[in-house]
C-alpha atoms as a PDB file:
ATOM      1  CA  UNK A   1     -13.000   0.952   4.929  1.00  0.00           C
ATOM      2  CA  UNK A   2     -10.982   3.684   4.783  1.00  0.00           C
ATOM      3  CA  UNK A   3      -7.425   4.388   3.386  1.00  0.00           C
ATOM      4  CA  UNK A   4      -5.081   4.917   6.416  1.00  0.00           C
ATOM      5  CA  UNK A   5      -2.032   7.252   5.321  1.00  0.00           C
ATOM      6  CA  UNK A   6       0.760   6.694   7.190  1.00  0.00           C
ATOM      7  CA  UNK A   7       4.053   8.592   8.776  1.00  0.00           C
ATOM      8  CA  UNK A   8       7.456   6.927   9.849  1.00  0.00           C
ATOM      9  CA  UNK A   9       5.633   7.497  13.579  1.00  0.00           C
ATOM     10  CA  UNK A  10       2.012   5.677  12.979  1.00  0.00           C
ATOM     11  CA  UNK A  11       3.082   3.206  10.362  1.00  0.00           C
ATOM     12  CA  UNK A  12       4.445  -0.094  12.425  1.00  0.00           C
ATOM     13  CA  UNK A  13       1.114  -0.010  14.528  1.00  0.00           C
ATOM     14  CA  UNK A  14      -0.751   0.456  10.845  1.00  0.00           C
ATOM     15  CA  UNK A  15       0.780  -2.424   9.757  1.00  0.00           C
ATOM     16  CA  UNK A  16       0.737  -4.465  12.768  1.00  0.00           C
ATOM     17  CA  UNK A  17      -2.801  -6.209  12.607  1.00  0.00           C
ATOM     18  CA  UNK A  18      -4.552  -8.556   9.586  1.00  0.00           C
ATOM     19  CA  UNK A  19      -3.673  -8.064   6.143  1.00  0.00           C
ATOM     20  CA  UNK A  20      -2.977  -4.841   5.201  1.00  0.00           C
ATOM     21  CA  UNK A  21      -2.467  -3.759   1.414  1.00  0.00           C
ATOM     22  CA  UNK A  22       0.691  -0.776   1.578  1.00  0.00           C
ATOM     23  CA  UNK A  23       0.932   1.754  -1.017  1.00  0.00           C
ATOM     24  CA  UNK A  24       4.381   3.503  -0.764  1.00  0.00           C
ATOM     25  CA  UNK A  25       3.846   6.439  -3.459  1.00  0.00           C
ATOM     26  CA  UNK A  26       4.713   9.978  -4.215  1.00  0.00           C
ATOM     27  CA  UNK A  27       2.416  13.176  -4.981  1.00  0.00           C
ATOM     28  CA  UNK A  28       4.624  13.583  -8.442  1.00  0.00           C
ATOM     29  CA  UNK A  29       4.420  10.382  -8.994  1.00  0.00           C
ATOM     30  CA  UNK A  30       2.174   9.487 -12.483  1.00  0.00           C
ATOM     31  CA  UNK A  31       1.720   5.745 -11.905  1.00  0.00           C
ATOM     32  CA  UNK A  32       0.519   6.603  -8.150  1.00  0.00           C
ATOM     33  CA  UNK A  33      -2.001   8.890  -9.236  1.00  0.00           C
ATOM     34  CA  UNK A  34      -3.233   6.041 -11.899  1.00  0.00           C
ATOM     35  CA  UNK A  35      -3.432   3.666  -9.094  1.00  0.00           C
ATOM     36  CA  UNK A  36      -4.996   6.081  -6.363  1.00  0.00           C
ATOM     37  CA  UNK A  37      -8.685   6.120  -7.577  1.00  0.00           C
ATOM     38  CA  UNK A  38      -8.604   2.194  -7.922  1.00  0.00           C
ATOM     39  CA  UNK A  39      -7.810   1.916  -3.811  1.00  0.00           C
ATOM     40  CA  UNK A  40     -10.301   4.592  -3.126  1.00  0.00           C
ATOM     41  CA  UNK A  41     -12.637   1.857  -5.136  1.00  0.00           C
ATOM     42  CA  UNK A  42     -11.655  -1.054  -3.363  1.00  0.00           C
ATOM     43  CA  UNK A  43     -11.726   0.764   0.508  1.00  0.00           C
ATOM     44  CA  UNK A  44     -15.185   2.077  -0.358  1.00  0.00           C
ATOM     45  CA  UNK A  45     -16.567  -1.206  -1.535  1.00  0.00           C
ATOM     46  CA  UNK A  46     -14.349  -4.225   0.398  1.00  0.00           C
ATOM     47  CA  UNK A  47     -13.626  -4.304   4.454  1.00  0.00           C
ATOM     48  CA  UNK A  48     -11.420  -7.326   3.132  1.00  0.00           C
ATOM     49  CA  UNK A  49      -8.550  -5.748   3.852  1.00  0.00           C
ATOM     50  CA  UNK A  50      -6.943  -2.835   5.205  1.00  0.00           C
ATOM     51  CA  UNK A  51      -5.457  -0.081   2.735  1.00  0.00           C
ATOM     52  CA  UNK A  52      -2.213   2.019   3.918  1.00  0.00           C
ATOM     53  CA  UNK A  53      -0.736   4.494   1.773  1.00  0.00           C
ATOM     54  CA  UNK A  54       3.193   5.916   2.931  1.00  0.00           C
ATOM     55  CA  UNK A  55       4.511   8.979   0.637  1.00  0.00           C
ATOM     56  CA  UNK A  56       8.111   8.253   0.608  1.00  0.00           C
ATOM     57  CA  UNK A  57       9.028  11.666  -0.175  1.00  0.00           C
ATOM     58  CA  UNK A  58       7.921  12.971   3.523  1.00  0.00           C
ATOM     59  CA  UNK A  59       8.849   9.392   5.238  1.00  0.00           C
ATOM     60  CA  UNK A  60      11.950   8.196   3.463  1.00  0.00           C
ATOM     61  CA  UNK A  61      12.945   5.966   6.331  1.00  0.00           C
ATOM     62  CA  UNK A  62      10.256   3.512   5.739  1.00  0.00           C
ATOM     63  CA  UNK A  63      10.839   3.120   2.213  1.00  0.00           C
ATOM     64  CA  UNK A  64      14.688   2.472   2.856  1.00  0.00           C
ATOM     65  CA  UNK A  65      13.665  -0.015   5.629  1.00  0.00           C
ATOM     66  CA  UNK A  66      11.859  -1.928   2.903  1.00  0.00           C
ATOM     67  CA  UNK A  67      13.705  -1.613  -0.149  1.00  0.00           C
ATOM     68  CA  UNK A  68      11.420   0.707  -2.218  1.00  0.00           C
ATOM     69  CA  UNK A  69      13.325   1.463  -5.215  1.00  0.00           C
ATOM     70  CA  UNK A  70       9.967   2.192  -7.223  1.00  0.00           C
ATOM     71  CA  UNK A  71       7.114   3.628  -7.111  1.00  0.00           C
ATOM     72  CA  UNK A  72       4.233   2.817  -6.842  1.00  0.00           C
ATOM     73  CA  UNK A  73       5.527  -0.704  -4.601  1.00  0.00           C
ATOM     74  CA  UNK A  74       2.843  -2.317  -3.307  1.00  0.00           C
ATOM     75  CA  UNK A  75       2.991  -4.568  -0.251  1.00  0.00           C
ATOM     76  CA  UNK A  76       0.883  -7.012   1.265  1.00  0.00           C
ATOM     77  CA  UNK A  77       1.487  -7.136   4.639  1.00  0.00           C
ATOM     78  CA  UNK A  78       0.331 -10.155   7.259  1.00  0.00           C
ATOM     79  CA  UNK A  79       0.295  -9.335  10.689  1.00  0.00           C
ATOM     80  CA  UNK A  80       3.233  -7.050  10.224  1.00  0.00           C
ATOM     81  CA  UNK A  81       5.503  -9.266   8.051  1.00  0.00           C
ATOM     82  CA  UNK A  82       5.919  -8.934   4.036  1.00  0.00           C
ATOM     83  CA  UNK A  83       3.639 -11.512   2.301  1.00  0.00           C
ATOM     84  CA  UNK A  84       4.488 -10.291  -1.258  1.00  0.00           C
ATOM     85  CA  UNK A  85       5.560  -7.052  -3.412  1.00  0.00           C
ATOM     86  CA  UNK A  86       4.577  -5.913  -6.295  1.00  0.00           C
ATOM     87  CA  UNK A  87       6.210  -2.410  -8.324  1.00  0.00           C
ATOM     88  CA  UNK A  88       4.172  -0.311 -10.934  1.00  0.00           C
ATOM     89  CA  UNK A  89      -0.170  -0.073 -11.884  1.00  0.00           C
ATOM     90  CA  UNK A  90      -2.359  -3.006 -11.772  1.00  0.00           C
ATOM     91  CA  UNK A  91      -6.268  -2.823 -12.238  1.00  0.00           C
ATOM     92  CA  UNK A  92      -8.783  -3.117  -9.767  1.00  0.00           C
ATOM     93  CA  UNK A  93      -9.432  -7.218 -10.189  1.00  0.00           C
ATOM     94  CA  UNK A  94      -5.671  -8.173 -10.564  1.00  0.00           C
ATOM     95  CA  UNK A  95      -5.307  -5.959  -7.432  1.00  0.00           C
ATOM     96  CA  UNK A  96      -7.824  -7.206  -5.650  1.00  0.00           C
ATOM     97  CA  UNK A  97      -6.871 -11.427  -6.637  1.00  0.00           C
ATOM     98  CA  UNK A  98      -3.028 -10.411  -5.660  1.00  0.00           C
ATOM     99  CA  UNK A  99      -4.057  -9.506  -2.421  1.00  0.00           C
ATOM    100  CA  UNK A 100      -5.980 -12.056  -1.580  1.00  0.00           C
ATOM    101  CA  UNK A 101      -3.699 -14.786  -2.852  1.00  0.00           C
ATOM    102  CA  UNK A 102      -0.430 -13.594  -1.138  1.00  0.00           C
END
């Protein structure tokens, strides 16, 4: 599946539907571009979920609305409501066993 990258326009219908995995990050960002290639792993080899990534830089709104204080936050979202949240790297398995645990 592919990663979905979101603006403050697209991102409540992104999130709306299943469980979605939300990456808000930042193109500066070091952390975010650790984590980047391990969701471009996971979207090419799982449909289990859906990936959305939000730069908070161009769609500060959306960050505010959830809290985002650091980044990389991850979110798992369930039909449009938090499940869980998680700040900073994590590899591919932990990842992938957070996700499907929230």
């Amino acid at each position: 599946m592919a990663i979905v990258y979101a603006t403050e326009a697209t991102f409540a219908d992104d999130i709306k539907e299943g469980t979605v995995l939300v990456d808000f990050y930042a193109d500066w960002c070091g952390p975010c571009k650790m984590i980047a290639p391990v969701l471009e792993q996971i979207a090419a080899e799982s449909d289990a979920f859906k990936i959305v990534k939000l730069n908070v830089d161009e769609n500060m709104a959306v960050a505010q609305k959830y809290g985002v204080r650091a980044i990389p936050t991850l979110f798992v979202m369930k039909n449009g409501e938090v499940a869980a949240q998680k700040a900073g790297f994590m590899p591919k398995d932990a990842l992938m066993n957070w996700v499907q645990t929230a």
